[in-house]
C-alpha atoms as a PDB file:
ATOM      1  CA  UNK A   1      15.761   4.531   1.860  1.00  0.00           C
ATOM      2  CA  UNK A   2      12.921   7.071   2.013  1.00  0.00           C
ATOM      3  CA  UNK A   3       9.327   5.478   2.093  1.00  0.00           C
ATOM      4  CA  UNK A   4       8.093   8.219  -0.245  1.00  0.00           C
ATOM      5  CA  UNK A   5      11.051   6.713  -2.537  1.00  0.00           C
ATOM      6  CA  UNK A   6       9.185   3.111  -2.157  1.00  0.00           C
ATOM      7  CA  UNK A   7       5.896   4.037  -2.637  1.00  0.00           C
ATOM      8  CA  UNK A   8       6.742   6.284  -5.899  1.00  0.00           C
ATOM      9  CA  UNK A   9       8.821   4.139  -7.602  1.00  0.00           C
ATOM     10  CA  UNK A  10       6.555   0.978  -6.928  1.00  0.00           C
ATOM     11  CA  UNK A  11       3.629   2.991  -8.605  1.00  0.00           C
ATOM     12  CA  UNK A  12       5.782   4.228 -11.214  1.00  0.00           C
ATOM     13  CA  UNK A  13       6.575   0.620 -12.073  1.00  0.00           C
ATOM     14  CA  UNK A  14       3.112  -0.438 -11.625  1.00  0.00           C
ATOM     15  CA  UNK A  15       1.547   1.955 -14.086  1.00  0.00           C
ATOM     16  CA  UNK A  16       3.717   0.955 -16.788  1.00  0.00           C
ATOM     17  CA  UNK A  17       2.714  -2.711 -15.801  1.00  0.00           C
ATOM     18  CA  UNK A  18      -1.196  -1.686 -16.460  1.00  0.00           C
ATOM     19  CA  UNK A  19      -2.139  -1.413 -12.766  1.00  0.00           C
ATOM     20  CA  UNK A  20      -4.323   2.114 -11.669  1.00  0.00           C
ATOM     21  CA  UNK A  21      -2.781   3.530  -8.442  1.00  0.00           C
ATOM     22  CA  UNK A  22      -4.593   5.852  -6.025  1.00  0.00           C
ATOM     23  CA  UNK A  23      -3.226   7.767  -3.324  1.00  0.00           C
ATOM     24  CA  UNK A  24      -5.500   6.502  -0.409  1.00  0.00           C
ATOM     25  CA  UNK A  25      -6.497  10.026   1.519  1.00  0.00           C
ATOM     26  CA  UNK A  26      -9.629   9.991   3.849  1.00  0.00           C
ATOM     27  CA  UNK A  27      -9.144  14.029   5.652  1.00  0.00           C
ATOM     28  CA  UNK A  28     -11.538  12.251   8.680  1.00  0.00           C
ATOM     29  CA  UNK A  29      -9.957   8.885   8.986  1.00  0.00           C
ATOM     30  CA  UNK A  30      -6.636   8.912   9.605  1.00  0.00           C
ATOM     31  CA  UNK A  31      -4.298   5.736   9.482  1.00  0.00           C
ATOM     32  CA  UNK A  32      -5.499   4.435   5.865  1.00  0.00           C
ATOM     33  CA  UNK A  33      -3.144   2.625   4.090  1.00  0.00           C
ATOM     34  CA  UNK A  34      -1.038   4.676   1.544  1.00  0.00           C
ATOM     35  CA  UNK A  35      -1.732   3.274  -1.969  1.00  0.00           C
ATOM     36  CA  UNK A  36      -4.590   1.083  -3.777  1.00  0.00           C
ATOM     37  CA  UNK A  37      -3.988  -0.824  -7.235  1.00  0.00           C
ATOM     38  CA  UNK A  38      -6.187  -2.117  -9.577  1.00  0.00           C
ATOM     39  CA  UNK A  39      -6.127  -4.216 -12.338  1.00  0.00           C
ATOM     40  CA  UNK A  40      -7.836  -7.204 -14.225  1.00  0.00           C
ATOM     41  CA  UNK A  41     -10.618  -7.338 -11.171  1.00  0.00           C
ATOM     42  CA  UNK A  42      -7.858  -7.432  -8.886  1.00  0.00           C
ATOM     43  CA  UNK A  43      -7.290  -5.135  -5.534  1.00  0.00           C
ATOM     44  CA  UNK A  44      -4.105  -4.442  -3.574  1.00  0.00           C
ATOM     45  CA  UNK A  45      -3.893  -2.485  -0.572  1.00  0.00           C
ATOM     46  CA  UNK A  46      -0.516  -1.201   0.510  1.00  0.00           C
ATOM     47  CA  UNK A  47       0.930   0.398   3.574  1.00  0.00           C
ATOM     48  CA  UNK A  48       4.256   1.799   2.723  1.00  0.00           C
ATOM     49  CA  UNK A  49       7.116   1.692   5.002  1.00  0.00           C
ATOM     50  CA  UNK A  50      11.074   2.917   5.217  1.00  0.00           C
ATOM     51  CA  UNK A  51      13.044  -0.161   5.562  1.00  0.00           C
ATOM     52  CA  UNK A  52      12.897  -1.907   9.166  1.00  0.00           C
ATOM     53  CA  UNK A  53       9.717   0.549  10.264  1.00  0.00           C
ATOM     54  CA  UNK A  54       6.493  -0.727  11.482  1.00  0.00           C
ATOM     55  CA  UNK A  55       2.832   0.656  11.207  1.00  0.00           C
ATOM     56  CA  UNK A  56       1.707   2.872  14.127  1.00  0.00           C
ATOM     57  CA  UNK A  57      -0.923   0.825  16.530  1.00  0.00           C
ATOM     58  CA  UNK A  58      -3.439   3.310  15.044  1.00  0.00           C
ATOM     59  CA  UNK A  59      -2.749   2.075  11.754  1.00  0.00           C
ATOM     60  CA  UNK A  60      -2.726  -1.998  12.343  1.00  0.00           C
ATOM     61  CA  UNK A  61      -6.436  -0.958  13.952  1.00  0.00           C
ATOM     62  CA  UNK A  62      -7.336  -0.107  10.728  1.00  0.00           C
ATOM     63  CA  UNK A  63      -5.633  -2.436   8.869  1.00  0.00           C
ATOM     64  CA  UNK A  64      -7.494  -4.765  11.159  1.00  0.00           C
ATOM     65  CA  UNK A  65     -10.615  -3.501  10.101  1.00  0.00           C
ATOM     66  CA  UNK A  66     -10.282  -4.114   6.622  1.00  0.00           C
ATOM     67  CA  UNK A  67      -9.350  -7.415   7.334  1.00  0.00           C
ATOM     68  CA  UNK A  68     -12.597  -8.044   9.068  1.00  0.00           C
ATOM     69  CA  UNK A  69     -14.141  -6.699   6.033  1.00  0.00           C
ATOM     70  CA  UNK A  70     -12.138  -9.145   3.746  1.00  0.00           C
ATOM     71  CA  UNK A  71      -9.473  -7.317   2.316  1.00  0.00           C
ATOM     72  CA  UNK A  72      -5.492  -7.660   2.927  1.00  0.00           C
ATOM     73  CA  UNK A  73      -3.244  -4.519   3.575  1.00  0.00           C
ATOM     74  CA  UNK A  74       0.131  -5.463   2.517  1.00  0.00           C
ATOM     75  CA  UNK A  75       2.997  -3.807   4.646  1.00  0.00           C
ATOM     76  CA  UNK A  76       5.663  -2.786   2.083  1.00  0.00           C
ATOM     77  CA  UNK A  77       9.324  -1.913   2.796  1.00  0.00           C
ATOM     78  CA  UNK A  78      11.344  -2.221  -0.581  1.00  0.00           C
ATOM     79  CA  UNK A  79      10.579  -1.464  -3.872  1.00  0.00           C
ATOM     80  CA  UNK A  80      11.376  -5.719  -4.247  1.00  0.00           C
ATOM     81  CA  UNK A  81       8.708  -6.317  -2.074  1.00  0.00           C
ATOM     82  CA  UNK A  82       5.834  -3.575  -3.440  1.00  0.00           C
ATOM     83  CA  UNK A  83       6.897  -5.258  -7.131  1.00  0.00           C
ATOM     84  CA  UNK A  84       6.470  -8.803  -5.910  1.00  0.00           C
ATOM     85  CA  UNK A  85       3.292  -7.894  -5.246  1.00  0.00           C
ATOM     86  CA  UNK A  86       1.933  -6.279  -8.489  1.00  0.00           C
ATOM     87  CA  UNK A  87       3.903  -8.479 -11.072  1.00  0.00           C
END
């Protein structure tokens, strides 16, 4: 399975669930997660992945850095998973 395929149906499932979706891009920082959600005063952060595939080291650095700043960057691999998440 595709991660595109994840990370589209996740937010198409989210949406209809209530929750805003933006695609994370940042043209000068590279490695930002993929997706952020909203809803009810609630934040997720997700990193997309195809099944089995881990973040680059360039990503987990900045995954790390949001963590120092107090947020969590979920690592998804399954639509199950991403769902689980924004229920």
């Amino acid at each position: 399975m595709r991660e595109s395929y994840i990370e589209n149906k996740v937010t198409e499932i989210a949406k209809s669930r209530g929750w805003l979706s933006f695609k994370w891009v940042s043209p000068s920082q590279r490695g930002v997660p993929d997706r952020i959600y909203f809803k009810e005063g609630e934040l997720v952060i997700i990193e997309f992945k195809a099944p089995n595939k881990k973040p680059s080291a360039y990503q987990l650095a900045i995954h790390k850095r949001l963590k120092n700043a107090g947020f969590t960057v979920h690592i998804v691999d399954s639509v199950r998973s991403g769902l689980e998440l924004l229920c």
